[in-house]
C-alpha atoms as a PDB file:
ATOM      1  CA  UNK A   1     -16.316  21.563  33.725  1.00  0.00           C
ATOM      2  CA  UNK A   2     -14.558  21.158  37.062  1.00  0.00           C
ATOM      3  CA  UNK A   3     -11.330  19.829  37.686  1.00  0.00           C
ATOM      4  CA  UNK A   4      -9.623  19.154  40.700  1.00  0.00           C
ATOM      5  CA  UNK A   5      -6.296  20.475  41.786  1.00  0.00           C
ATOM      6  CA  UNK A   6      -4.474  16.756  41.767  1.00  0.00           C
ATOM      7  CA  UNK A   7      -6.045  16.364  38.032  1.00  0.00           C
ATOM      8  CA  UNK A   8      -4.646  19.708  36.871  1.00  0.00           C
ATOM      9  CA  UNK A   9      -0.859  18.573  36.857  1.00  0.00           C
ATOM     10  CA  UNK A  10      -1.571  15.636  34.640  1.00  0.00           C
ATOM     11  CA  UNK A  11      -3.537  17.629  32.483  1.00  0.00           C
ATOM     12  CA  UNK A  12      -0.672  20.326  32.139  1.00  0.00           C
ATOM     13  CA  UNK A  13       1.816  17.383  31.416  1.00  0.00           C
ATOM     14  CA  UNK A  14      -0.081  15.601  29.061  1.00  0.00           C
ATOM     15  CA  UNK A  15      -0.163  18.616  27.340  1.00  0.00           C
ATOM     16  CA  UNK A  16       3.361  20.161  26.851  1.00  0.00           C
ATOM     17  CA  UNK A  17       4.402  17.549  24.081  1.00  0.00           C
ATOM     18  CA  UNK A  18       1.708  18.811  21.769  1.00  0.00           C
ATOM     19  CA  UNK A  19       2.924  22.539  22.659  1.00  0.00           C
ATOM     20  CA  UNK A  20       6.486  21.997  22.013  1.00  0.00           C
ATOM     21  CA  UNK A  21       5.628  20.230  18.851  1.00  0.00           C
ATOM     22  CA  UNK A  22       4.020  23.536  17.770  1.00  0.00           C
ATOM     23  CA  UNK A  23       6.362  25.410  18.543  1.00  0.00           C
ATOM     24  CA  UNK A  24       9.154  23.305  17.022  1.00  0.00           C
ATOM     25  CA  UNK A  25       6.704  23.908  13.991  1.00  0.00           C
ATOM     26  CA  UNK A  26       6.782  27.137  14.434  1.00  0.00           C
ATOM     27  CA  UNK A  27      10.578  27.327  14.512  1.00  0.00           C
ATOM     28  CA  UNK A  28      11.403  25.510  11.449  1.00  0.00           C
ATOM     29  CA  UNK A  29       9.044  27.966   9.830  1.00  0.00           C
ATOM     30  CA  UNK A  30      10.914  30.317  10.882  1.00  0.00           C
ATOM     31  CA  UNK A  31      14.091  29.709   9.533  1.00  0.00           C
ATOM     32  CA  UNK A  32      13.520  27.769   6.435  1.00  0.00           C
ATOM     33  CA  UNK A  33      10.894  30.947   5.681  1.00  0.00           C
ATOM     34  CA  UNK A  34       9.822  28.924   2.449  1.00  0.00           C
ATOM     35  CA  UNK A  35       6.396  27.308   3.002  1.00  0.00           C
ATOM     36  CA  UNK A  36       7.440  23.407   0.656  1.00  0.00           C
ATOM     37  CA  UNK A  37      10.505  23.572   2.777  1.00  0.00           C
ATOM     38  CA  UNK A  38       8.991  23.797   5.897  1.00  0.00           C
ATOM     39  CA  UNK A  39       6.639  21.161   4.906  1.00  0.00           C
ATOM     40  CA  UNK A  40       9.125  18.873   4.051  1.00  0.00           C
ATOM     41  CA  UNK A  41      11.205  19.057   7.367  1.00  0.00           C
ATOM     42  CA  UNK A  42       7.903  18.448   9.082  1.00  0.00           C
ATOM     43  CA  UNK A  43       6.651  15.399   7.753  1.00  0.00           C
ATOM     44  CA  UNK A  44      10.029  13.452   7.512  1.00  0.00           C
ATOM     45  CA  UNK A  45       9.378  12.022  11.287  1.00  0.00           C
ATOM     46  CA  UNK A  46       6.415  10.812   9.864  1.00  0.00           C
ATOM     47  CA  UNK A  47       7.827   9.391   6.744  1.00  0.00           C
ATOM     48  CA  UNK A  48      10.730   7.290   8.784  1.00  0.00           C
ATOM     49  CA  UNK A  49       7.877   6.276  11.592  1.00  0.00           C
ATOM     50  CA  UNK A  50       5.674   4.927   8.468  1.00  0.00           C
ATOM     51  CA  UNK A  51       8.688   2.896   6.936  1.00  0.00           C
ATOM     52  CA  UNK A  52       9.340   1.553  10.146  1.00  0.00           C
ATOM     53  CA  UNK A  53       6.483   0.792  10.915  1.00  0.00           C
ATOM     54  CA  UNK A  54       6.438  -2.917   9.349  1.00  0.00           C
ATOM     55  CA  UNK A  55       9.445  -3.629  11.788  1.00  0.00           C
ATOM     56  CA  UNK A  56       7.617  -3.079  14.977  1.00  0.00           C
ATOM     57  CA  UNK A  57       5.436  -6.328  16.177  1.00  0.00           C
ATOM     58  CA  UNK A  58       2.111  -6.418  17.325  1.00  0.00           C
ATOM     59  CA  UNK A  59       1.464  -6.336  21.186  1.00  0.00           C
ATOM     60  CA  UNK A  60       1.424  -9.937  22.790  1.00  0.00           C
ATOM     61  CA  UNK A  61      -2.197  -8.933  24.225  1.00  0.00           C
ATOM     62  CA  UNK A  62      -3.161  -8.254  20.707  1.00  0.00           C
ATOM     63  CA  UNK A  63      -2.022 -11.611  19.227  1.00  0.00           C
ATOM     64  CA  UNK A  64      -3.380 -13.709  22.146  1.00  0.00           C
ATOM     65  CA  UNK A  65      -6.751 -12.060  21.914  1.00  0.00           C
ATOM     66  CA  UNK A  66      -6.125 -13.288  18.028  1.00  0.00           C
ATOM     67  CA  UNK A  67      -5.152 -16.742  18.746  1.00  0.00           C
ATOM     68  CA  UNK A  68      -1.636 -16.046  17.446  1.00  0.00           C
ATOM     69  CA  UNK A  69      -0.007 -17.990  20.180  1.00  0.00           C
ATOM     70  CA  UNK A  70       3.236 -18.697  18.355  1.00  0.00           C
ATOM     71  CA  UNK A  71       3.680 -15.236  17.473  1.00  0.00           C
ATOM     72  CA  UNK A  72       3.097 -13.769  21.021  1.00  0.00           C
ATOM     73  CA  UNK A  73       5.814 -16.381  22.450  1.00  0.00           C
ATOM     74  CA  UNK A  74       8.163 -15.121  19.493  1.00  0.00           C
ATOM     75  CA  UNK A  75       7.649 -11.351  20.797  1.00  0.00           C
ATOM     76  CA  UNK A  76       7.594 -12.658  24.414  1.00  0.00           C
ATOM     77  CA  UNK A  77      11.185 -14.192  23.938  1.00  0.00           C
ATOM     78  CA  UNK A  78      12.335 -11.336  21.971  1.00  0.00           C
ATOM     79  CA  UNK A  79      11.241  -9.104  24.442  1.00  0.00           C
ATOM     80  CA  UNK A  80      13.242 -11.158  27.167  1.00  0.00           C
ATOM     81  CA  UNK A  81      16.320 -11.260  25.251  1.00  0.00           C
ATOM     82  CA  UNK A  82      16.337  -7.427  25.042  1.00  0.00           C
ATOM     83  CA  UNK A  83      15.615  -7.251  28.555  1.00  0.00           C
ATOM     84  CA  UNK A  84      18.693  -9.794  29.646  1.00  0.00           C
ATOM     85  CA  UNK A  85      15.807 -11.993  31.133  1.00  0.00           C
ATOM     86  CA  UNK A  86      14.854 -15.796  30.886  1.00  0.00           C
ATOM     87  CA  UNK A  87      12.472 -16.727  28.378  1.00  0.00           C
ATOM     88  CA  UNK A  88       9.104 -17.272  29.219  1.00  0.00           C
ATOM     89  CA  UNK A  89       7.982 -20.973  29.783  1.00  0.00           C
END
């Protein structure tokens, strides 16, 4: 498969998040040198991203495609408020 020299920066980029996660892996293995340990301190991002999960609202594209008006114009406003902007008419 080719890829072009403009392509190849992206492709680097988009891929340095995934390596540093393994090597953070590879860290806290390590130094905790216990494998139920290391498991642990791994999956607690996950844990706190699943219980907050029920806080974040669904995209306005994804409620207007649903014909959830009222609750795209509630995340609309809220999103304006954050952003120190007018609410949307």
């Amino acid at each position: 498969m080719y890829i072009n020299c403009q392509s190849k920066g992206k492709i680097t980029y988009l891929s340095l998040p995934y390596c540093q996660g393994e090597a953070l892996v590879a860290l806290v293995a390590w130094r905790t040198r216990e494998w139920r340990l290391t498991l642990t301190y791994v999956l607690l991002p996950f844990a706190a991203f699943l219980l907050y999960w029920p806080c974040l609202p669904e995209s306005i594209r994804w409620q207007i495609a649903h014909k959830k008006f009222a609750g795209a114009q509630r995340t609309a406003d809220r999103m304006a408020k954050c952003n120190s902007k007018p609410k949307a008419s």
